[in-house]
C-alpha atoms as a PDB file:
ATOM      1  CA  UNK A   1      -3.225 -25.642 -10.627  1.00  0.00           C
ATOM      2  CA  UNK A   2      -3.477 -26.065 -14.214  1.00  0.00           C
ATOM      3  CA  UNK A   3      -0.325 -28.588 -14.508  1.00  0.00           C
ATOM      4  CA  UNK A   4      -2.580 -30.430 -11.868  1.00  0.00           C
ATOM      5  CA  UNK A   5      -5.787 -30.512 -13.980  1.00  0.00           C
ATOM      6  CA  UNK A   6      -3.812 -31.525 -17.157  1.00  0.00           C
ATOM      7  CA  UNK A   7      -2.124 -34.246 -15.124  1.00  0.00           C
ATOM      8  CA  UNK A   8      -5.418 -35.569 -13.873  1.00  0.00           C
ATOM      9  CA  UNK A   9      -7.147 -35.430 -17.622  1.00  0.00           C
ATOM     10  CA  UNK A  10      -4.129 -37.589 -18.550  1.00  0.00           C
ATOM     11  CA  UNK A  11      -4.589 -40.322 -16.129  1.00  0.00           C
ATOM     12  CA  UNK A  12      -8.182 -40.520 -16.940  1.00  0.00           C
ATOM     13  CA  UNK A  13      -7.086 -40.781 -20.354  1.00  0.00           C
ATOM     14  CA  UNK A  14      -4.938 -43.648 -19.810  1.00  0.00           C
ATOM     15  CA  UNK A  15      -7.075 -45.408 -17.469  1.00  0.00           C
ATOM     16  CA  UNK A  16     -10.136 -44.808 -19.735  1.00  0.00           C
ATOM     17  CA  UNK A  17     -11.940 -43.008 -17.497  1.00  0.00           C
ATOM     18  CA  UNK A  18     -14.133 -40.044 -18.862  1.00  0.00           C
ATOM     19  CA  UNK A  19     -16.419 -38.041 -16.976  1.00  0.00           C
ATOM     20  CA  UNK A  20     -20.122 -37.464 -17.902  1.00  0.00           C
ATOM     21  CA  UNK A  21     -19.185 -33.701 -19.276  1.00  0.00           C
ATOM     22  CA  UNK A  22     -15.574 -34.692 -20.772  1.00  0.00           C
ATOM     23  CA  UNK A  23     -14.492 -34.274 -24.452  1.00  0.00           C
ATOM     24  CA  UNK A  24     -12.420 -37.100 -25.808  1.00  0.00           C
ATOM     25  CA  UNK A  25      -9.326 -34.951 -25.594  1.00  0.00           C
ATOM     26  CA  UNK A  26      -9.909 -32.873 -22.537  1.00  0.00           C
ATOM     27  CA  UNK A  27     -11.711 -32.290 -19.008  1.00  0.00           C
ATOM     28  CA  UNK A  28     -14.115 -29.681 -19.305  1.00  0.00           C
ATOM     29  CA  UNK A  29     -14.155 -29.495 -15.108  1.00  0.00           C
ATOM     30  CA  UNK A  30     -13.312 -26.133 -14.135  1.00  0.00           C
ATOM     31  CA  UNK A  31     -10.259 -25.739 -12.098  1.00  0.00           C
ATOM     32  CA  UNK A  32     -10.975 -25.484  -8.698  1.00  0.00           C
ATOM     33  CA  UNK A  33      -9.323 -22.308  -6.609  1.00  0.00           C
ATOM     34  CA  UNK A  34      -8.955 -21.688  -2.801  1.00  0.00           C
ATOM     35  CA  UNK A  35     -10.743 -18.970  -1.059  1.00  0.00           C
ATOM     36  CA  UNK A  36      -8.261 -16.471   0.327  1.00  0.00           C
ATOM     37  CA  UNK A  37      -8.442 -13.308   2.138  1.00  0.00           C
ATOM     38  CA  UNK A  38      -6.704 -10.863  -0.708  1.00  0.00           C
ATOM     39  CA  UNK A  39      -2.512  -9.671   0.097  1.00  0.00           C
ATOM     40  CA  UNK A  40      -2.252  -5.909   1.476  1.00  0.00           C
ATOM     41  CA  UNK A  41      -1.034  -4.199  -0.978  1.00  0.00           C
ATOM     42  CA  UNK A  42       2.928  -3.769   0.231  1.00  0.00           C
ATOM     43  CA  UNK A  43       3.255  -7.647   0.190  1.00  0.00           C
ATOM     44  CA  UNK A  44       1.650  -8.217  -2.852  1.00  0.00           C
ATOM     45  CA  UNK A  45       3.962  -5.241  -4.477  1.00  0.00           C
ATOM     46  CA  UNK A  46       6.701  -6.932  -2.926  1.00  0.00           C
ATOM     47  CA  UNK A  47       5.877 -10.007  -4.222  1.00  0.00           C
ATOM     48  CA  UNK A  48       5.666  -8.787  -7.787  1.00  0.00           C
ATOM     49  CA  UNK A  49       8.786  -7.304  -7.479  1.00  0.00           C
ATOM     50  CA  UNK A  50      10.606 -10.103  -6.127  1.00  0.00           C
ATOM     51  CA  UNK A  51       9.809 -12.379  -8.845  1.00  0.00           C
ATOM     52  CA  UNK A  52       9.302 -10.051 -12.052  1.00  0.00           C
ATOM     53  CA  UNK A  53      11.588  -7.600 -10.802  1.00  0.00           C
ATOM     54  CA  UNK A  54       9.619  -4.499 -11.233  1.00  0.00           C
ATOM     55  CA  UNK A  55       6.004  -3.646  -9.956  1.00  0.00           C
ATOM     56  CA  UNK A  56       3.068  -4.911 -11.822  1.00  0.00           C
ATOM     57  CA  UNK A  57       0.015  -3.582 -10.365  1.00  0.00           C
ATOM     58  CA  UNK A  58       0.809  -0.804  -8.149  1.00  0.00           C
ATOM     59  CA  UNK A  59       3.949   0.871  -6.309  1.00  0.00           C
ATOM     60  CA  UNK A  60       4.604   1.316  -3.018  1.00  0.00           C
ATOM     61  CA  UNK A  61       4.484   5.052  -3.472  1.00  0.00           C
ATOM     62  CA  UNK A  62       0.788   5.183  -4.619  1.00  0.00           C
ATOM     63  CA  UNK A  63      -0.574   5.286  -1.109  1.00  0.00           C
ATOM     64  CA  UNK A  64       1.822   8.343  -0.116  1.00  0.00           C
ATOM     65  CA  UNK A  65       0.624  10.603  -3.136  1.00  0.00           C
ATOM     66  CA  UNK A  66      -0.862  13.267  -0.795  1.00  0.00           C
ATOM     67  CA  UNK A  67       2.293  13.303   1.461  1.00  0.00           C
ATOM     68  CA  UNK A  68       4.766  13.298  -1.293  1.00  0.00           C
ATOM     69  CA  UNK A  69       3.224  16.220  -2.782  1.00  0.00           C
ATOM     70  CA  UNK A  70       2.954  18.240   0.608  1.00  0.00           C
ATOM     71  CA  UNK A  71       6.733  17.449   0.493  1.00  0.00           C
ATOM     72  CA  UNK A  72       7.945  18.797  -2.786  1.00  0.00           C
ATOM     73  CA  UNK A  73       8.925  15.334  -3.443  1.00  0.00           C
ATOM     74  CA  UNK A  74      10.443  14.590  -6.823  1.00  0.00           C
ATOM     75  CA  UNK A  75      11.055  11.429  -9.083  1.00  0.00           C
ATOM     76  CA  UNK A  76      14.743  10.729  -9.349  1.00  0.00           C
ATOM     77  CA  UNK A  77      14.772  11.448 -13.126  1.00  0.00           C
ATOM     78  CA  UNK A  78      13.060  14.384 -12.910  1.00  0.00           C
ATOM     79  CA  UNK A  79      15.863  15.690 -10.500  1.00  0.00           C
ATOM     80  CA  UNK A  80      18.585  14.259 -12.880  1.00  0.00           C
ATOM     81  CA  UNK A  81      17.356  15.855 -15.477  1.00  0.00           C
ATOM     82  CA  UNK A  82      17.727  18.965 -14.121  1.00  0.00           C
ATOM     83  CA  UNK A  83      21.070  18.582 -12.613  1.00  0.00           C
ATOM     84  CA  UNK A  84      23.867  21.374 -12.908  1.00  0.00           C
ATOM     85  CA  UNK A  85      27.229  21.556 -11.784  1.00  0.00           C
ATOM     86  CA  UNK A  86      26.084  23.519  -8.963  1.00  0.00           C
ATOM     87  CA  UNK A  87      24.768  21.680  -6.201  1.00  0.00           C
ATOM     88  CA  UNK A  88      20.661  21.397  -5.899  1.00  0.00           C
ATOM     89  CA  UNK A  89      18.809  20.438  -3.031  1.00  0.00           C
ATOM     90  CA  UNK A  90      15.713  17.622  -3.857  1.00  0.00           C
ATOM     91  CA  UNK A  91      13.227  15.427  -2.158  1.00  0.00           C
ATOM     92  CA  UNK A  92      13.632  12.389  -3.277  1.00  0.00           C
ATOM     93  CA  UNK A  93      10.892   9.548  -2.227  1.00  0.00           C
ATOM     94  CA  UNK A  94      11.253   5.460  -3.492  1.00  0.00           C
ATOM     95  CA  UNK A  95      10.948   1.737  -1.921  1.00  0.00           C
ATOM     96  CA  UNK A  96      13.862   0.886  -0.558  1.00  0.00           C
ATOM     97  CA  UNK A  97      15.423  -1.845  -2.213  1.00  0.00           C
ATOM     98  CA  UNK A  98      19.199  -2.318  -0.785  1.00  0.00           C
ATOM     99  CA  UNK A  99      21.752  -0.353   1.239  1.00  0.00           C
ATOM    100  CA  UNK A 100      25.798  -1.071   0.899  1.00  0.00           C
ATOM    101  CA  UNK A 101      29.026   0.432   1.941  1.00  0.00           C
ATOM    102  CA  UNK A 102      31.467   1.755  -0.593  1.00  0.00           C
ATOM    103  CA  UNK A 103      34.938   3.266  -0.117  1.00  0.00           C
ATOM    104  CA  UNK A 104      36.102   6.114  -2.526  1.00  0.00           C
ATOM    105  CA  UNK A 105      39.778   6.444  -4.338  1.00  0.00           C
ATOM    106  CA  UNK A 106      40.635   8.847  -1.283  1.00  0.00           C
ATOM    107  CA  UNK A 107      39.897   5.421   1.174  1.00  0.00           C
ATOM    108  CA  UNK A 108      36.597   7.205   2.594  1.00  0.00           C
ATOM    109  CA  UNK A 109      33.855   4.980   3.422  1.00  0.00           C
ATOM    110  CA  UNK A 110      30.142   5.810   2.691  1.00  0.00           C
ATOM    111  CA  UNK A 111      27.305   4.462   2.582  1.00  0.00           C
ATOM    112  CA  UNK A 112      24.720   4.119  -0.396  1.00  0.00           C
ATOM    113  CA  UNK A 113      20.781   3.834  -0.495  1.00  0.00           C
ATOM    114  CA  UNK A 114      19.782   2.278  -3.672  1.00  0.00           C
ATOM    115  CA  UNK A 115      15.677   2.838  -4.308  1.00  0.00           C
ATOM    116  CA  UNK A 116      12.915   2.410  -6.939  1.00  0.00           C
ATOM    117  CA  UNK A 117      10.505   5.155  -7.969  1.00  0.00           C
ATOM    118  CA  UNK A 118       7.975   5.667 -10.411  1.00  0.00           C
ATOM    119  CA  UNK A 119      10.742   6.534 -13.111  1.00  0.00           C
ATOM    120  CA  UNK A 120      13.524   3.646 -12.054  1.00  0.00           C
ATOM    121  CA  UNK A 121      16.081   2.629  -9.841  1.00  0.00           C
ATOM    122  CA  UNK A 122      18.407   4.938  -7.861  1.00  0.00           C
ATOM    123  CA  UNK A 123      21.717   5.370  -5.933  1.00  0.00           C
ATOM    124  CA  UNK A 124      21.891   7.997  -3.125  1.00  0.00           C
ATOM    125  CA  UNK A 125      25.447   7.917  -1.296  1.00  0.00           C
ATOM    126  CA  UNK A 126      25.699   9.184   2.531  1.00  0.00           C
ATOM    127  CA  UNK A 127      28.432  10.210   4.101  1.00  0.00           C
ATOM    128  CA  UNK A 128      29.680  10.617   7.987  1.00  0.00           C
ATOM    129  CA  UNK A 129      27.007  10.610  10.116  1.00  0.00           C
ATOM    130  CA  UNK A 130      24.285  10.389   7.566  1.00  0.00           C
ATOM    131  CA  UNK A 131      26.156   7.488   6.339  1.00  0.00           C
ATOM    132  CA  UNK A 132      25.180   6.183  10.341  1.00  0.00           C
ATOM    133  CA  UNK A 133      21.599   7.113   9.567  1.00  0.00           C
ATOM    134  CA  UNK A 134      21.281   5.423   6.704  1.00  0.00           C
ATOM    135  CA  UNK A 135      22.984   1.916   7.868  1.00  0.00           C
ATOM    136  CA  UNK A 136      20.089   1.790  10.361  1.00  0.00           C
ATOM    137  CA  UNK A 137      17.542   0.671   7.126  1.00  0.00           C
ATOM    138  CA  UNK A 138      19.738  -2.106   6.222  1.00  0.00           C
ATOM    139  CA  UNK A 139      17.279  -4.890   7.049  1.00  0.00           C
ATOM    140  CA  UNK A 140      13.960  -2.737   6.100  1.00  0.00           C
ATOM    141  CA  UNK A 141      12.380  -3.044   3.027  1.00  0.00           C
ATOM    142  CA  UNK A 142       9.772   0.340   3.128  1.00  0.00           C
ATOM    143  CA  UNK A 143       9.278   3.397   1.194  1.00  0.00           C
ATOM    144  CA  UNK A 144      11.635   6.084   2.451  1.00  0.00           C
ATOM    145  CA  UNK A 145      11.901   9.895   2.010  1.00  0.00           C
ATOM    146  CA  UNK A 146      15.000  11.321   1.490  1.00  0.00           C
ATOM    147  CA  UNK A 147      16.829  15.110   1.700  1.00  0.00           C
ATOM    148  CA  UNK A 148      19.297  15.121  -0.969  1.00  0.00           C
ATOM    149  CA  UNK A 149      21.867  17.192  -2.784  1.00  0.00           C
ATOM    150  CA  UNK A 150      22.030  15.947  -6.752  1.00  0.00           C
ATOM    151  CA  UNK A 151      24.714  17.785  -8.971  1.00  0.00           C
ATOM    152  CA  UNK A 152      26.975  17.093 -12.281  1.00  0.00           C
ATOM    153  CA  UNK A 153      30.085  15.382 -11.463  1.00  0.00           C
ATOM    154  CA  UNK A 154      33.464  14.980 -13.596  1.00  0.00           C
ATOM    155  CA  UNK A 155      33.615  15.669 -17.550  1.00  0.00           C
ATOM    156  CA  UNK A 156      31.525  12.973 -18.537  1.00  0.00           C
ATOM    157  CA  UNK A 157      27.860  15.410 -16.497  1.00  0.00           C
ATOM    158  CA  UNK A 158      27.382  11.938 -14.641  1.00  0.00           C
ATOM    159  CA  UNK A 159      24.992  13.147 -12.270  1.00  0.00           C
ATOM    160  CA  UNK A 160      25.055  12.222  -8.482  1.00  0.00           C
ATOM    161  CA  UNK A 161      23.172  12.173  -4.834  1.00  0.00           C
ATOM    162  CA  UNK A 162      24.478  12.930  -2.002  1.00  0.00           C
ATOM    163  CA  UNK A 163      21.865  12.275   0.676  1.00  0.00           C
ATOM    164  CA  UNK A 164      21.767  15.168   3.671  1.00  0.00           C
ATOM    165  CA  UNK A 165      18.663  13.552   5.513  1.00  0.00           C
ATOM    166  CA  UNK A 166      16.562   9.627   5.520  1.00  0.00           C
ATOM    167  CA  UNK A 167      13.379   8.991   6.855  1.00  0.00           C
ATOM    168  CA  UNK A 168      10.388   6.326   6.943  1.00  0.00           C
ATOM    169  CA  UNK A 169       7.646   7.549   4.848  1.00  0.00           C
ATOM    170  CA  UNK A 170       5.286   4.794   6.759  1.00  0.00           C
ATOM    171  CA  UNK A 171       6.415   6.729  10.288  1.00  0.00           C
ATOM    172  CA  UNK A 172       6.103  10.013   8.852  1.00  0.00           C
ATOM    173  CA  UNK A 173       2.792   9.293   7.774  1.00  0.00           C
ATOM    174  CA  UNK A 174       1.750   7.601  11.033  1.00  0.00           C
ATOM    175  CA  UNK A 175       2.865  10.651  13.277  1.00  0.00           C
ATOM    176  CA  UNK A 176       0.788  13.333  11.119  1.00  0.00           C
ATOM    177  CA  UNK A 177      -2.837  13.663  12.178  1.00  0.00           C
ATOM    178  CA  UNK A 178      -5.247  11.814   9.286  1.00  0.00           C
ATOM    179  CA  UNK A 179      -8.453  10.834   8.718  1.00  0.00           C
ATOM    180  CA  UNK A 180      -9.736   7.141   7.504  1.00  0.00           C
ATOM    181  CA  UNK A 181     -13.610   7.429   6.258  1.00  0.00           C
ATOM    182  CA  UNK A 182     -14.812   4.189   5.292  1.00  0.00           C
ATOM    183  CA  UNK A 183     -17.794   4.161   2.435  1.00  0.00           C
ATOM    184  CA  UNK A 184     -19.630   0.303   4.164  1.00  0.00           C
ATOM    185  CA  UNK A 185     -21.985  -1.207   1.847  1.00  0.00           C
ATOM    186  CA  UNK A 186     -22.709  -4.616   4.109  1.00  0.00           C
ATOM    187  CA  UNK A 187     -22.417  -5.845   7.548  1.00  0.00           C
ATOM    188  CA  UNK A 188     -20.110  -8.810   6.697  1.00  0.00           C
ATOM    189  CA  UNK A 189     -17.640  -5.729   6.472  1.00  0.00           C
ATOM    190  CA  UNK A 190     -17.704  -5.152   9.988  1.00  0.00           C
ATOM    191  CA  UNK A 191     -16.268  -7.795  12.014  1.00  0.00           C
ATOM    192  CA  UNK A 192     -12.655  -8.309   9.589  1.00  0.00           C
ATOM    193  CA  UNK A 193     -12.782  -4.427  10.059  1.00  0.00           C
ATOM    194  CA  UNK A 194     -13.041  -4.013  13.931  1.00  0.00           C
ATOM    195  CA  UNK A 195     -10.038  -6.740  13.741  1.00  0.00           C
ATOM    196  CA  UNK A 196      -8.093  -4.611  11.095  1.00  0.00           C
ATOM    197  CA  UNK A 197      -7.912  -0.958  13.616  1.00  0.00           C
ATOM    198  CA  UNK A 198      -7.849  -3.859  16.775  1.00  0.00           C
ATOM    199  CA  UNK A 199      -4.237  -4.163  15.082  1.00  0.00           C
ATOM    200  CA  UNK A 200      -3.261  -0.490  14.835  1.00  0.00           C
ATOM    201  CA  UNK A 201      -1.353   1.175  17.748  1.00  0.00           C
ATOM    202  CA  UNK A 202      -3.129   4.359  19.461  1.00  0.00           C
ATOM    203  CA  UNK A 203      -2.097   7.616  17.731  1.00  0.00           C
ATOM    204  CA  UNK A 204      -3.580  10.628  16.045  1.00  0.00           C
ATOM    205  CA  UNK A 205      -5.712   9.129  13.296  1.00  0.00           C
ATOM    206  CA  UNK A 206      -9.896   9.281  13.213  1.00  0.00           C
ATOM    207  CA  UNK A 207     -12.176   7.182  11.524  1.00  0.00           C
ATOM    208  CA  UNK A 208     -15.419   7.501  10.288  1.00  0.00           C
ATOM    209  CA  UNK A 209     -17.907   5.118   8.375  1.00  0.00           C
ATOM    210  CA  UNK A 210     -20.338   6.280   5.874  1.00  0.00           C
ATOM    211  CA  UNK A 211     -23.399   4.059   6.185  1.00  0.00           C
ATOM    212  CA  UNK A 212     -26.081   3.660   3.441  1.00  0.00           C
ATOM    213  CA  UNK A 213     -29.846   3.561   4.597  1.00  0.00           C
ATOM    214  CA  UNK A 214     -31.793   1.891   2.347  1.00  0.00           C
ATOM    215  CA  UNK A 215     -31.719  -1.241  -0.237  1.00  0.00           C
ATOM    216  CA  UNK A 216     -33.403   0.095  -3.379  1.00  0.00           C
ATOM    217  CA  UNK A 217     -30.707   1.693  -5.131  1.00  0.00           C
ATOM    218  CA  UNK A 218     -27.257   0.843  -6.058  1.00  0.00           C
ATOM    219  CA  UNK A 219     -24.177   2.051  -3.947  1.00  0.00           C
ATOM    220  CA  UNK A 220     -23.265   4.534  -6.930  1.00  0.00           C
ATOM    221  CA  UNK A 221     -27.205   6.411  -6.617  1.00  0.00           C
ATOM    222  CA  UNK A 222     -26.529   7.701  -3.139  1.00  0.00           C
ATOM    223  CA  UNK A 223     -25.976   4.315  -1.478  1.00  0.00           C
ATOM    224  CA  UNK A 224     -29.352   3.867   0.019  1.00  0.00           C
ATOM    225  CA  UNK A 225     -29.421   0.397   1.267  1.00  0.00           C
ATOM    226  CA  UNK A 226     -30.635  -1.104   4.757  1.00  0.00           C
ATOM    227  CA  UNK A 227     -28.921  -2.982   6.858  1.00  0.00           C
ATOM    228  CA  UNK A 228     -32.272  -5.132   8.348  1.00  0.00           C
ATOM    229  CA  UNK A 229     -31.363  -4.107  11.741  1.00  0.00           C
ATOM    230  CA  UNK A 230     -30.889  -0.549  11.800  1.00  0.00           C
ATOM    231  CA  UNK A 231     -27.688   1.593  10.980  1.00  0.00           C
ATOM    232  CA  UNK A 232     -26.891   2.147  14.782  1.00  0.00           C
ATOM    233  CA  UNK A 233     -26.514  -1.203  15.524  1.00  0.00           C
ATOM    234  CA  UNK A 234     -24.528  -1.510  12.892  1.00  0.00           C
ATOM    235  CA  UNK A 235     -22.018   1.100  14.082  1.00  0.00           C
ATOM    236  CA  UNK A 236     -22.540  -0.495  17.553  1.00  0.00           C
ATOM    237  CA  UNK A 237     -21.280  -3.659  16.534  1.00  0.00           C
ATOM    238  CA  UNK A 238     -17.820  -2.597  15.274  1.00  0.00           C
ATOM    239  CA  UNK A 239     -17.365  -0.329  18.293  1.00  0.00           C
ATOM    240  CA  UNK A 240     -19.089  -0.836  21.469  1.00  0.00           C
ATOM    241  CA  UNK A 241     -18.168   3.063  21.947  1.00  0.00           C
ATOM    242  CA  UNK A 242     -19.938   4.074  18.924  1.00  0.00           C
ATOM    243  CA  UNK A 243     -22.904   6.483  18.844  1.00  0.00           C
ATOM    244  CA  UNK A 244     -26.187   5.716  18.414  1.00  0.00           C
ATOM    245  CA  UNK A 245     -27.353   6.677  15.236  1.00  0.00           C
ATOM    246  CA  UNK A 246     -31.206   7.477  14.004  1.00  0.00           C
ATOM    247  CA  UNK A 247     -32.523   5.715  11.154  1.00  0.00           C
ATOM    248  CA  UNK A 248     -33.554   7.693   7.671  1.00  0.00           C
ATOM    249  CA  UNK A 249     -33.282   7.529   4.295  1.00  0.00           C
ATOM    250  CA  UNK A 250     -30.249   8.406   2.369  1.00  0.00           C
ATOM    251  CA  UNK A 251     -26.656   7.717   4.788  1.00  0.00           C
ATOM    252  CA  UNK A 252     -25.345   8.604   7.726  1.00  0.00           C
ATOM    253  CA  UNK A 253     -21.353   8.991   8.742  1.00  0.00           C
ATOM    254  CA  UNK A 254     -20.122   7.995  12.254  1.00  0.00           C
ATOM    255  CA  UNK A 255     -17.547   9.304  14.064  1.00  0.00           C
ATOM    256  CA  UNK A 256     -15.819   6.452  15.987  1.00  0.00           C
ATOM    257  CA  UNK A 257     -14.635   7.001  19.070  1.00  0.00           C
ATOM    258  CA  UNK A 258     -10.357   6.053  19.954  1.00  0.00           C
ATOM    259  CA  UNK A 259      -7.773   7.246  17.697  1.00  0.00           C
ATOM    260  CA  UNK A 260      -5.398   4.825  16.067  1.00  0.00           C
ATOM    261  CA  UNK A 261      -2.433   5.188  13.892  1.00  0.00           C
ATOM    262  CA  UNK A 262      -3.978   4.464  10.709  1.00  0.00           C
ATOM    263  CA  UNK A 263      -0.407   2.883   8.088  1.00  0.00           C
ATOM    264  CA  UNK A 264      -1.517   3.136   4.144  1.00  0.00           C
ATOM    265  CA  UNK A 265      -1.931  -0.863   4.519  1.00  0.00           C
ATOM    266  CA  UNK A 266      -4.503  -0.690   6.499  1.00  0.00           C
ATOM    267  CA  UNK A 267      -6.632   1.402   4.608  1.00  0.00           C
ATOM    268  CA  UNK A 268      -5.836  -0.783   1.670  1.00  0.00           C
ATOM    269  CA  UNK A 269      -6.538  -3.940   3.413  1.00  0.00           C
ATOM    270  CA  UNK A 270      -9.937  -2.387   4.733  1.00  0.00           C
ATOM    271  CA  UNK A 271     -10.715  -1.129   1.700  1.00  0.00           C
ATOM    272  CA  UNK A 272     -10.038  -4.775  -0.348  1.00  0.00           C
ATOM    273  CA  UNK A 273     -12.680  -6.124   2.328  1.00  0.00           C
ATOM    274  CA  UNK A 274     -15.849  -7.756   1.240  1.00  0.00           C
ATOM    275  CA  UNK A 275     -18.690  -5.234   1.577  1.00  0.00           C
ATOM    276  CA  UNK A 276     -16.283  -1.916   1.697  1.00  0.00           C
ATOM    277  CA  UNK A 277     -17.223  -0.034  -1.632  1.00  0.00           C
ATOM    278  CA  UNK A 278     -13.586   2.234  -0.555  1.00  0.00           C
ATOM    279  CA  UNK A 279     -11.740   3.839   2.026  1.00  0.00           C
ATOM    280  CA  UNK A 280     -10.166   7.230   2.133  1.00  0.00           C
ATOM    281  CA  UNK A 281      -6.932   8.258   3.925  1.00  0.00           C
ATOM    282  CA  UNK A 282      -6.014  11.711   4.455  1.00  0.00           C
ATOM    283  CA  UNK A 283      -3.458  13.926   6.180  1.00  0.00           C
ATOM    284  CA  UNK A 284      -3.371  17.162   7.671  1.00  0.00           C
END
């Protein structure tokens, strides 16, 4: 965008053309930028990490905080660091990045799961049949959780996984009953929502939406604001099942009616979403 502006401010130059606001050296026009609906926050992670080659401004395994800690999940360096020669069983959790075969000096083949966490990059090898397991997320690039065995190897204390167990942190999460509550503070929120959860499979996820009342305070003084047409038509509009709700001062929290399964994108795109003030996902 810019190399475009400085191109333009150089033909105008050359062709003696100046607009009304220029400077003799430079436009003072504004660049102009599209309007785009903002990335979810797994492709925009990607994204970072596909060009910088680290995450800028999140990872992958902030939305599984909750579940990571129900799991006794550990960073990778943590668990290094308090490797012995005697084998240790850890929960390891990271984005997947790539998964290869290997063969060691006794002509054994196995199978290694390299990911990124919090503290760095990671090699867990697999062999026999979890070696099968873990050939299966070849082609997926996701967070995983993984059951592994970490312990001191050769003179050198190089320290090394040995995975026991893989799994999807994004299906584990979606198969564990959670809650999505929704803090609305406009109607233009509604209609990008209902298309949002239109997207997500049934399963055992709830949602509610916490709806301020009234319009003369600010969001952050007990957002009391009014819709214009009345809070139950607002929840009626983004489910046709939805209660009705009465109308008073303060805010009100509907309980829609279905059950979706409700993926950590989601409730980051929902909660990136023009007249959301934020969205909470928890699991039980």
């Amino acid at each position: 965008i810019l190399l475009k502006v400085a191109q333009q401010a150089q033909s105008d130059r050359g062709s003696s053309q100046n607009s009304l606001f220029d400077s003799p050296d430079f436009s003072n026009e504004k660049p102009r930028l599209k309007s785009v609906e903002p990335w979810l926050v797994g492709d925009r992670v990607r994204a970072e990490h596909q060009a910088l080659g680290f995450y800028l401004t999140a990872h992958p395994l902030d939305e599984f905080d909750q579940m990571l800690t129900a799991s006794g999940a550990v960073s990778g360096a943590d668990a290094a660091a308090q490797a012995t020669s005697e084998r240790q069983t850890v929960v390891l959790a990271g984005q997947l990045i790539d998964v290869f075969e290997r063969r060691t000096r006794q002509n054994k083949d196995f199978t290694v799961v390299k990911i990124n966490d919090r503290s760095g990059f990671h090699e867990i090898r697999f062999f026999r049949e979890q070696a099968e397991a873990a050939k299966a997320y070849r082609k997926k690039a996701e967070p995983v959780l993984i059951e592994a065995e970490v312990e001191k190897r050769g003179d050198d204390d190089r320290v090394g996984f040995t995975g026991r167990r893989i799994e999807s942190l994004i299906e584990k999460a979606a198969a564990r009953r959670h809650h999505l509550e929704i803090f609305v503070a406009s109607r233009e929120a509604l209609q990008p929502m209902q298309n949002l959860l239109a997207r997500c499979p049934e399963g055992p996820g709830t949602v509610s939406l916490v709806l301020p009342l009234r319009e003369d305070s600010s969001p952050h003084e007990g957002r009391e604001r009014h819709y214009g047409h009345g809070a139950d038509r607002v929840a009626a509009n983004l489910l046709p099942k939805a209660p009705d709700v009465p109308l008073y001062w303060g805010e009100v929290s509907v309980l829609l009616k279905g059950k979706w399964s409700i993926s950590a994108e989601v409730r980051a795109a929902i909660a990136a979403l023009k007249g959301v003030e934020h969205a909470k996902l928890e699991h039980f």
